[in-house]
Structure formats: C-alpha cells, structure tokens
Protein backbone atom coordinates (compact mmCIF):
# COMPACT_ATOMS: atom_id res chain seq x y z
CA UNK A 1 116.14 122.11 77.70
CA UNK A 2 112.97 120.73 75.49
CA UNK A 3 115.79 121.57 72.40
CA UNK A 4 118.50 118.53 74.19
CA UNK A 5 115.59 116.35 75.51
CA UNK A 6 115.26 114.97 71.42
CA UNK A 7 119.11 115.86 70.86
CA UNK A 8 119.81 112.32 69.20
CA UNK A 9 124.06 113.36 70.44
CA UNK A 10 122.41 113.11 74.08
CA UNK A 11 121.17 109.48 75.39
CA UNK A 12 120.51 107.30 78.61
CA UNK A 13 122.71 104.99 77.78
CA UNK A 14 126.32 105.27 76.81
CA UNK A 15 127.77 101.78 76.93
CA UNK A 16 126.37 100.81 73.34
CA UNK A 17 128.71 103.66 71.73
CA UNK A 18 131.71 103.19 74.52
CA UNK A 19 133.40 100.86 76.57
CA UNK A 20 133.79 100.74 80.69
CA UNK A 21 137.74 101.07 80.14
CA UNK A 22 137.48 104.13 77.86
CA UNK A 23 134.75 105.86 80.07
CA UNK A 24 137.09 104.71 82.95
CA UNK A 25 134.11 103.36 84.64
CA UNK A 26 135.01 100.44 87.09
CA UNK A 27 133.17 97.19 86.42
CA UNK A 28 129.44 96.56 88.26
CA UNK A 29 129.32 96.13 91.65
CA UNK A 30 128.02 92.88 92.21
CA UNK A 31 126.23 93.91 95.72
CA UNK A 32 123.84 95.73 93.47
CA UNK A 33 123.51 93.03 90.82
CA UNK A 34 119.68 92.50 91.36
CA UNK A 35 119.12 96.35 91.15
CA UNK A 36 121.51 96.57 87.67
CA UNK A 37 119.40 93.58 86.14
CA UNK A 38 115.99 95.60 86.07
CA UNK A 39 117.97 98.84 85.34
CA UNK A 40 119.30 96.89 81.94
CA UNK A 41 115.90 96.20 80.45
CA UNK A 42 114.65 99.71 81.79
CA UNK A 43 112.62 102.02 79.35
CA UNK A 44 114.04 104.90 81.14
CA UNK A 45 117.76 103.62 80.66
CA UNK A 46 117.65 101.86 77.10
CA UNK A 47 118.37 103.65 73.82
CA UNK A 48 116.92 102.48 70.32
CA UNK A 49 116.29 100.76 68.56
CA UNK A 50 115.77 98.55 72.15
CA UNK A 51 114.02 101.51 73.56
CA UNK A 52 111.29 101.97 70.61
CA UNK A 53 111.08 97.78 70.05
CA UNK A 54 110.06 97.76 74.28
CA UNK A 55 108.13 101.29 74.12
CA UNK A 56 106.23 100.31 71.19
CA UNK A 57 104.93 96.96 72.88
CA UNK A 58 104.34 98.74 76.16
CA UNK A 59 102.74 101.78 74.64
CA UNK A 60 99.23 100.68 73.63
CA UNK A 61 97.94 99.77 77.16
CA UNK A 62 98.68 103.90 77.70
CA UNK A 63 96.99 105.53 75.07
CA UNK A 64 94.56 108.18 76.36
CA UNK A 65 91.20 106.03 75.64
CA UNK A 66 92.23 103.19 77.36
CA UNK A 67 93.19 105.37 80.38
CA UNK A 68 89.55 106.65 80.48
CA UNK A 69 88.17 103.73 81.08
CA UNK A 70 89.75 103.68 85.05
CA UNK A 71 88.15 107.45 85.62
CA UNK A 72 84.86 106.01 87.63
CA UNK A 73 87.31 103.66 89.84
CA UNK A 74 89.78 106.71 90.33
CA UNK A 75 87.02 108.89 91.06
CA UNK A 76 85.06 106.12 93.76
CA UNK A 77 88.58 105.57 95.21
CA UNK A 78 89.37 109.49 95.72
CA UNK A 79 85.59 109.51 97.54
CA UNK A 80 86.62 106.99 99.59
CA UNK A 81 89.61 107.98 100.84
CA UNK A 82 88.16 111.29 101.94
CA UNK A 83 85.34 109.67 103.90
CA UNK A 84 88.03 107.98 105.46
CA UNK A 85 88.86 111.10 107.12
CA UNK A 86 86.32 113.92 106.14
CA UNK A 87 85.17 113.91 109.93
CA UNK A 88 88.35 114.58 111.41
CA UNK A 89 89.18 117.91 110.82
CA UNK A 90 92.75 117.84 110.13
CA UNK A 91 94.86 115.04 108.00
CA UNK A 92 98.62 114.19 106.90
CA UNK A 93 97.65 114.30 103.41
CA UNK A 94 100.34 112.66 101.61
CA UNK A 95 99.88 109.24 103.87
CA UNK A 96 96.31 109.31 103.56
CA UNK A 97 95.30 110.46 100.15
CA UNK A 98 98.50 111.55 97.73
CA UNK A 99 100.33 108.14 98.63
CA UNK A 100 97.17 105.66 98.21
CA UNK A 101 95.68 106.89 94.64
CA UNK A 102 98.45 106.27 92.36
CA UNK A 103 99.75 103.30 94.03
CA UNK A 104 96.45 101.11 93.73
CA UNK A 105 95.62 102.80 90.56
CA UNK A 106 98.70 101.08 88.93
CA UNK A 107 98.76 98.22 90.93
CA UNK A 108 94.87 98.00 89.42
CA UNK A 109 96.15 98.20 85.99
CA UNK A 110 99.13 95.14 86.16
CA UNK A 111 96.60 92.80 88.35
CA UNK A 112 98.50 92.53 91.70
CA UNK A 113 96.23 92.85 94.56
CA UNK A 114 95.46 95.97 96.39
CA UNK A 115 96.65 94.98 99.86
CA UNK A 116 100.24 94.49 98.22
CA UNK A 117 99.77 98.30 98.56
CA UNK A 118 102.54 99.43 101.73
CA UNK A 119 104.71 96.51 100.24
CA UNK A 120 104.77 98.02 96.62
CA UNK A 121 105.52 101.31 98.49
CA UNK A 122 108.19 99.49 100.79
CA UNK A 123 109.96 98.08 97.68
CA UNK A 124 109.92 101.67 95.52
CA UNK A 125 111.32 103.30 98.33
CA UNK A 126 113.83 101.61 99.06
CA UNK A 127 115.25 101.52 95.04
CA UNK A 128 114.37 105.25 94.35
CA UNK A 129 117.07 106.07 96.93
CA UNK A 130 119.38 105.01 95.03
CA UNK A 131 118.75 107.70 92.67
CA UNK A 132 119.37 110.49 95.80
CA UNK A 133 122.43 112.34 96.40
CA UNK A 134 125.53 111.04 98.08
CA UNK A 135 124.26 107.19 98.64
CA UNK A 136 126.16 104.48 100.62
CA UNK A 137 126.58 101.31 100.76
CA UNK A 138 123.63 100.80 103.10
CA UNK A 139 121.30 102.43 100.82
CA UNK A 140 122.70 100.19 97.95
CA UNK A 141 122.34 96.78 99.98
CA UNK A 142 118.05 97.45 100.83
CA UNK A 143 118.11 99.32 97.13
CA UNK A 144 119.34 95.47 96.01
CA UNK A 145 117.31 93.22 98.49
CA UNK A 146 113.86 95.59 98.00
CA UNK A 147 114.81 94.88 93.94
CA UNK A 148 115.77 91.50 94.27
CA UNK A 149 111.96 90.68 96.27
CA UNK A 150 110.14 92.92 93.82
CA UNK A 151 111.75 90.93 90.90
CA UNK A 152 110.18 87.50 92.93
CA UNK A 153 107.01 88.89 93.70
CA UNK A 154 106.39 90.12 89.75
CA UNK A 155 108.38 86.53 88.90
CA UNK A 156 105.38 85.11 90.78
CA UNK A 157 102.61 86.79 88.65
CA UNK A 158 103.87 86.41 85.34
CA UNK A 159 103.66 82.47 86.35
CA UNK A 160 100.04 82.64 87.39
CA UNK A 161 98.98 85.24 84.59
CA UNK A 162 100.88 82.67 81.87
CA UNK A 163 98.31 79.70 83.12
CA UNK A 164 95.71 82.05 83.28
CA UNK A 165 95.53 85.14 81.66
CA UNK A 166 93.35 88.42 82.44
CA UNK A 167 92.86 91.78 81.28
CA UNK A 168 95.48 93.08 83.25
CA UNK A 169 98.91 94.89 82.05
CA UNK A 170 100.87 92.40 82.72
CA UNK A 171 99.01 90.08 80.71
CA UNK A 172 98.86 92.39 78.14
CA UNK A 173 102.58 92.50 78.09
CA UNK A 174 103.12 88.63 78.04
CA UNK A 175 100.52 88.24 74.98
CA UNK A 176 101.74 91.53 72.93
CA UNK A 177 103.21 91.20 69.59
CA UNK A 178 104.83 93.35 67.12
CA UNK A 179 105.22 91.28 64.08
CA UNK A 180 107.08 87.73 65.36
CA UNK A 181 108.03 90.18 68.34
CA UNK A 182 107.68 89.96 71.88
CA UNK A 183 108.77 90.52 75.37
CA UNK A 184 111.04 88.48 77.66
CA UNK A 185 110.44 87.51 81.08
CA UNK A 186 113.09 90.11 82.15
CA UNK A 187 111.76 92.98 80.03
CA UNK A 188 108.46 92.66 81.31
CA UNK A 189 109.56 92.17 85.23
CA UNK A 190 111.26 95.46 84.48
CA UNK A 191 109.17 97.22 82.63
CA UNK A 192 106.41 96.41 85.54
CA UNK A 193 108.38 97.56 88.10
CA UNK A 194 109.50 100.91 86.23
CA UNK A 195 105.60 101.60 85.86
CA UNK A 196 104.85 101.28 89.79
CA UNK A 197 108.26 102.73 90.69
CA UNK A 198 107.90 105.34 88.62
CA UNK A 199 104.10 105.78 87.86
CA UNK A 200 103.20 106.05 91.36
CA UNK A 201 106.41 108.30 93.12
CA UNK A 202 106.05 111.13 90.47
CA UNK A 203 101.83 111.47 91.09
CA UNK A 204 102.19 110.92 94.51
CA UNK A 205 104.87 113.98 94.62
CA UNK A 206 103.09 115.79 92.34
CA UNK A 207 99.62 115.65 94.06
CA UNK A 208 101.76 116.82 97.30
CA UNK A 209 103.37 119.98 95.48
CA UNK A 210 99.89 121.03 93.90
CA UNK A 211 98.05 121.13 97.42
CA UNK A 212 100.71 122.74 98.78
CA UNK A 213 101.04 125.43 95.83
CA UNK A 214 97.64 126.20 95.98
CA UNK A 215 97.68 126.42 99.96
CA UNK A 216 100.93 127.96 100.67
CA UNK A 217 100.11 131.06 98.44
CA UNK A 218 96.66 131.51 99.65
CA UNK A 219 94.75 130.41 96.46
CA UNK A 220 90.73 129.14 96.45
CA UNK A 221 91.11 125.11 95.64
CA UNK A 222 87.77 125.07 94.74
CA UNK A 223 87.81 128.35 92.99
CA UNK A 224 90.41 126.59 90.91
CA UNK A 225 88.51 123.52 89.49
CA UNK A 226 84.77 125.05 89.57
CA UNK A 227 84.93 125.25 85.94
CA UNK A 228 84.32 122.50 83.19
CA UNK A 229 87.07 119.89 82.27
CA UNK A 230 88.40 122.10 80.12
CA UNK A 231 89.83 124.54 82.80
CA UNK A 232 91.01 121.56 84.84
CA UNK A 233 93.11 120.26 82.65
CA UNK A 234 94.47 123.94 82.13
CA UNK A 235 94.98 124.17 86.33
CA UNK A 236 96.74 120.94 85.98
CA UNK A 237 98.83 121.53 83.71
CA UNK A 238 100.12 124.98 85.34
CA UNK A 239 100.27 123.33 88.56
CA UNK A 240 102.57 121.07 86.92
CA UNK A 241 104.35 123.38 85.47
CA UNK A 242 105.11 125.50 88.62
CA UNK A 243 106.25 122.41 90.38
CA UNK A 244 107.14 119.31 88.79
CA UNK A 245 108.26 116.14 90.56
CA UNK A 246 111.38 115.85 88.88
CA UNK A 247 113.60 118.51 88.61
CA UNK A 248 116.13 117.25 86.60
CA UNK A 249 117.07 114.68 83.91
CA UNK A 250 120.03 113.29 82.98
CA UNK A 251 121.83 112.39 79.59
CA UNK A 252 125.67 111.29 78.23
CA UNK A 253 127.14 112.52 75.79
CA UNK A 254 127.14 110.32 72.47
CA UNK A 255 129.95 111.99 71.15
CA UNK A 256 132.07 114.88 71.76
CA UNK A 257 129.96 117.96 70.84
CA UNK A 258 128.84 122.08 72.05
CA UNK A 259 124.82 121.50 72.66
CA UNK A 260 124.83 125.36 74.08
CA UNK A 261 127.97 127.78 72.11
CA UNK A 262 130.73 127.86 74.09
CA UNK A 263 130.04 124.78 76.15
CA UNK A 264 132.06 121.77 75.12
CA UNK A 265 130.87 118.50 76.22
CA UNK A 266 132.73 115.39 76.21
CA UNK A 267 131.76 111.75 75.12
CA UNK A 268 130.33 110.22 77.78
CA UNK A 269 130.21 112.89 80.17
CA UNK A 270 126.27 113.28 81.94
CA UNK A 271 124.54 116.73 81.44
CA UNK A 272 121.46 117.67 83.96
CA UNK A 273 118.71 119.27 82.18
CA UNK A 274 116.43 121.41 84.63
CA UNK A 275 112.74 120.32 83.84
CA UNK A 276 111.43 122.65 86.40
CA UNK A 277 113.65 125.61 85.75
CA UNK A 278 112.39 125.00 81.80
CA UNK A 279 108.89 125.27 83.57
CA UNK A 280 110.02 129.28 85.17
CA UNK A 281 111.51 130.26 81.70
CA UNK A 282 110.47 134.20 81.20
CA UNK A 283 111.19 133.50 77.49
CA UNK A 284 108.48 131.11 77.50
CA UNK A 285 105.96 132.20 80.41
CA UNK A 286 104.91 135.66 81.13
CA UNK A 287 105.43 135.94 84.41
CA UNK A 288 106.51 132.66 85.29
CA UNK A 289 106.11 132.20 89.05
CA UNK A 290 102.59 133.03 89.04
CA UNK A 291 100.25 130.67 88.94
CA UNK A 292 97.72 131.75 86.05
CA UNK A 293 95.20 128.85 86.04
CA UNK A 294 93.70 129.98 82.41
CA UNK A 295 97.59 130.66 81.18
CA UNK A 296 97.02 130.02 77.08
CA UNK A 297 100.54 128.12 76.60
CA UNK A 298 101.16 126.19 79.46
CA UNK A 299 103.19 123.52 77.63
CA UNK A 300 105.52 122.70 80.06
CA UNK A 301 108.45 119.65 80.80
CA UNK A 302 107.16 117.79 83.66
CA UNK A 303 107.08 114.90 81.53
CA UNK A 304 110.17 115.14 79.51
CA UNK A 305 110.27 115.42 75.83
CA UNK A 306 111.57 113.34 73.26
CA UNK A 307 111.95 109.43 72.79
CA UNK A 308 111.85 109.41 76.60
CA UNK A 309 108.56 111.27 77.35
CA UNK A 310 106.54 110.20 80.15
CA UNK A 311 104.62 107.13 78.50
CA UNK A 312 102.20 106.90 82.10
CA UNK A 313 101.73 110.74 80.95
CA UNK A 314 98.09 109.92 80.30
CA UNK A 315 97.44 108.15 83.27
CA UNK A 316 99.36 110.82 85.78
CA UNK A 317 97.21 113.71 84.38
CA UNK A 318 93.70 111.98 84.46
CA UNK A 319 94.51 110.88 88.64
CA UNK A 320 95.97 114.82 88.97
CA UNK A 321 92.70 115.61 86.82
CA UNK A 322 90.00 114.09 88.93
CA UNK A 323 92.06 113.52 92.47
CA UNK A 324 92.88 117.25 93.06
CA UNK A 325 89.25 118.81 92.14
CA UNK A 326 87.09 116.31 94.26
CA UNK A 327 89.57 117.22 97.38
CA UNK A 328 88.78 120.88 97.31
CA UNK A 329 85.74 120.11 96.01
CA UNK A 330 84.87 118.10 98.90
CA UNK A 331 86.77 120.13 101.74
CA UNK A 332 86.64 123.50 100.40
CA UNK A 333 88.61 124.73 103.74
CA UNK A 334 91.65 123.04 103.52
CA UNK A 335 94.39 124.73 105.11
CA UNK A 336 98.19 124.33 105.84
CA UNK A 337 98.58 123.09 109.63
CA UNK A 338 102.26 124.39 109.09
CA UNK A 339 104.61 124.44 106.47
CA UNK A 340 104.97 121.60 104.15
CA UNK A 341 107.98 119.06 105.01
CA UNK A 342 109.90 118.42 101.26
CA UNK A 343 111.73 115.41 101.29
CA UNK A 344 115.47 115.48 101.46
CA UNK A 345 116.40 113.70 97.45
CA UNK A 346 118.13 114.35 94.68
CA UNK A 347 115.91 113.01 91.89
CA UNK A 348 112.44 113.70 92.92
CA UNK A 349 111.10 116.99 94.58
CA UNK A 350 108.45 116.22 96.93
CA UNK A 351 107.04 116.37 100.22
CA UNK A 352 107.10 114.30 102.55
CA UNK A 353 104.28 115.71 104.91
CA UNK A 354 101.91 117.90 104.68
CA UNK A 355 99.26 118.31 107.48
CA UNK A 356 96.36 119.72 106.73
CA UNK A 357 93.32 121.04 108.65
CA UNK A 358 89.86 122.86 108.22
C-alpha cells in the first residue's frame, strides 16, 4: 500500500492523461456543478505540477512550528468543553467534545467566526456524503446546495479579508507568493473548504475511534498518557494506527500497468488502497491488533503517503495529542454506556455516538 501511495503510474486525477469518451465517462452532471467546481481546484483531486504549485503555497501555514503556536487555545478549549459537562456523569461524546475541537480549531486558523460552528458542520456533512456508498440523487442535490452556500459564505470572507487583511489562513492564502505566483479566488475557496471538510471529519472520527479503542478493550486512559510527551505521541500514533478514519484511498490508473505480479490494471481504471488494513500488516507489526502503546515502529498510513500526504497532518496529531490525554486525564472513569454506534459510510470510518458515563 505505502509502495502505490508514491507510484507516479497511480494518480487522483485521470482526465489530464485521457479523455471522457475514451474512459467512456458521460459528461458532468450539471445538478452537481457547484460541488464539481471546488472538486477541480481540490488538493486532494489535482495532480502536478497543479498539485505541488497549490501544495507548495498552502503548505507553510502547516509546518509543525506554526501549529504549536494554537496548543494553549486547543488545550483551554478541551478544558472547557469538559466543564461543560464534567458534573453530569454521563455524555454523548462525539456531540459534545470529538465534534467541537477540530471544527473551531480550523475555523480559528482561516478567521471565520466560531458560532459559524453547526453551519460549517451542516455544510461538510452534507458534501462528504457524496463520497459514501451507493448515493442518489437526493444526496447529490443538498451535496450541491450545502457546496454552492459554503462557496458564498468563503466568497464573503475573501472580500472582507482583501480590504482588510489579518493573520488568518485565509489571508495568508490571498497574500502568498511563490515567485510572480499566486492563488485564484477559486483555488483558495477550495482549498478552504477542503481544510474544514477534511481537517475537521478525519479528527473528529479519529478522536471517536481512539476513546472507543481504549474503552471497548478495557484499557486505563489515563494509564495511557501518564507519561511525558514523548509516550503520547507514541499512544497516538498506535491509536491511529489501529483505527484510522479513512480506510481506503483511491487512485486511476495512468497507464496500463501490473502494480502487484499477476494483477493487470487498466488505464484509467480506480484501485482502493486499504490504509487501515496497511495499519494490521503482520509483516510490519508484531502482533498487529494489539494495542502496544510503547510499540518502537509505529509508522503507520493514516495519513497517506506520497505527494498526497495529509498536509493538516501536523495539526490532526497535536488536537489527538493534547485532546485525548486531558479527557482521561480529567475523567479518569470513563466508561462505555453501550457499544459505540459507527456511522454507516463508505469513505470515512467513524462513529457516530458514543455515550459515555462514570
């Protein structure tokens, strides 16, 4: 899997090297025109030299030291959330912790108000299904209208960070240069919403699968992240690795080729590579479905690999880093109410409740 992730005969995108009639691929919908126009300036979709030109004037507001800098707001925001219900014994926790911490982190970073919060979450919802399983045309029409708003909305901030410009990520996008270089209007609408689409659904998930790995097979929490930052970032990382939010990622075919002997794979046919089965290899992890919070090599996939790697990587594992030990840190009791509730998707695994008590 890691081997195809930087396969340069795999991509994202296959109409650069063919053609609609020779993939026999009918023309776009036009009922899901809004949703297509931030999909075409998407990092996740684009291949380069697009992808590095966008990635490279994206990148810099990611780096690891500049991610830092939010740890005291992520860590007064986690504290706050639990006094919110500390006192009440039991708690859904994805609605009331896993949900609210990624979403206002990122929201934070690009400048748009915190009490956009259950809109932003509205909006991503609604255009992440179209990503599940077996959609229909109802799912396609709110995937549109939730895309065409959120386009408006960001439209709406660009305008008012253009006449006056912060220190936010949007900002930073409209200002950043690469030589005579920069970003268009429709790159950086897109590139915004990728970053709260995706920056908030895969920590939200992946906050929801740690809890309930660490519950559902009976292990200490707060056993888990008594030690220094050091053997966090270790517990993280295996927790990650154990369960990832996405399970799978797709690429086409560039060309016609055999990526595995004996497999042939046609141009422009899609492969699935399994992130989380990568995660369970017994090749690469002794004993793979235990959770060893000290394991030496816990490089795992959760993030991808490649041109394509996470580029929010930094800022998913500092909120997993200081959001998971101050919850069992704080409410060393935690227990499972009953079992988790995953949500029913295709492209993310997740759950969807998970009621806790003490």
């Amino acid at each position: 899997v890691n081997k195809l992730l930087r396969d340069k005969r795999f991509g994202r995108q296959i109409l650069h090297v063919a053609s609609r009639d020779e993939l026999g691929w009918p023309e776009p919908a036009a009922h899901v025109a809004d949703f297509d126009a931030i999909e075409a300036h998407s990092l996740l979709e684009l291949e380069p030299p697009a992808h590095t030109r966008l990635r490279t004037l994206v990148n810099r507001a990611f780096v690891s030291r500049q991610v830092e800098r939010l740890r005291p707001e992520i860590e007064r925001l986690a504290n706050e959330l639990i006094d919110g219900f500390e006192a009440n014994g039991s708690t859904e926790l994805i609605s009331a912790y896993a949900e609210i911490i990624p979403v206002t982190v990122i929201a934070d970073m690009l400048g748009i108000p915190r009490d956009m919060g259950p809109q932003l979450l509205d909006w991503s919802h609604r255009m992440v299904r179209m990503y599940m399983f077996g959609r229909n045309r109802q799912v396609e029409d709110e995937a549109n209208e939730a895309s065409r708003a959120f386009s408006d909305y960001i439209r709406s901030i660009i305008s008012a960070r253009r006449k006056a410009p912060g220190t936010d990520l949007i900002s930073h996008m409209l200002t950043a240069r690469e030589g005579a270089d920069a970003l268009i209007e429709a790159e950086v609408i897109s590139t915004s919403i990728l970053l709260l689409n995706a920056g908030h659904e895969a920590t939200v998930h992946q906050i929801g699968n740690a809890v309930s790995t660490i519950l559902g097979r009976g292990l200490d929490g707060a056993a888990i992240f008594s030690g220094d930052d050091k053997a966090t970032e270790r517990a993280v990382e295996e927790l990650m690795r154990i369960d990832p939010p996405l399970h799978m990622f797709t690429r086409y075919a560039l060309t016609d080729c055999e990526p595995v002997p004996g497999i042939t794979v046609r141009k422009g046919e899609s492969i699935g590579l399994m992130l989380a089965a990568a995660g369970r290899d017994p090749n690469q992890f002794p004993d793979p479905d235990t959770f060893v919070g000290d394991r030496a090599d816990g490089t795992h996939l959760a993030f991808g690999a490649g041109i394509h790697f996470c580029i929010g990587a930094p800022l998913a594992r500092l909120e997993l880093q200081i959001a998971l030990p101050i919850l069992f840190k704080r409410l060393p009791g935690l227990k499972l109410a009953e079992p988790p509730k995953w949500r029913d998707a295709f492209h993310f695994r997740g759950v969807e409740r998970l009621d806790l008590v003490r």
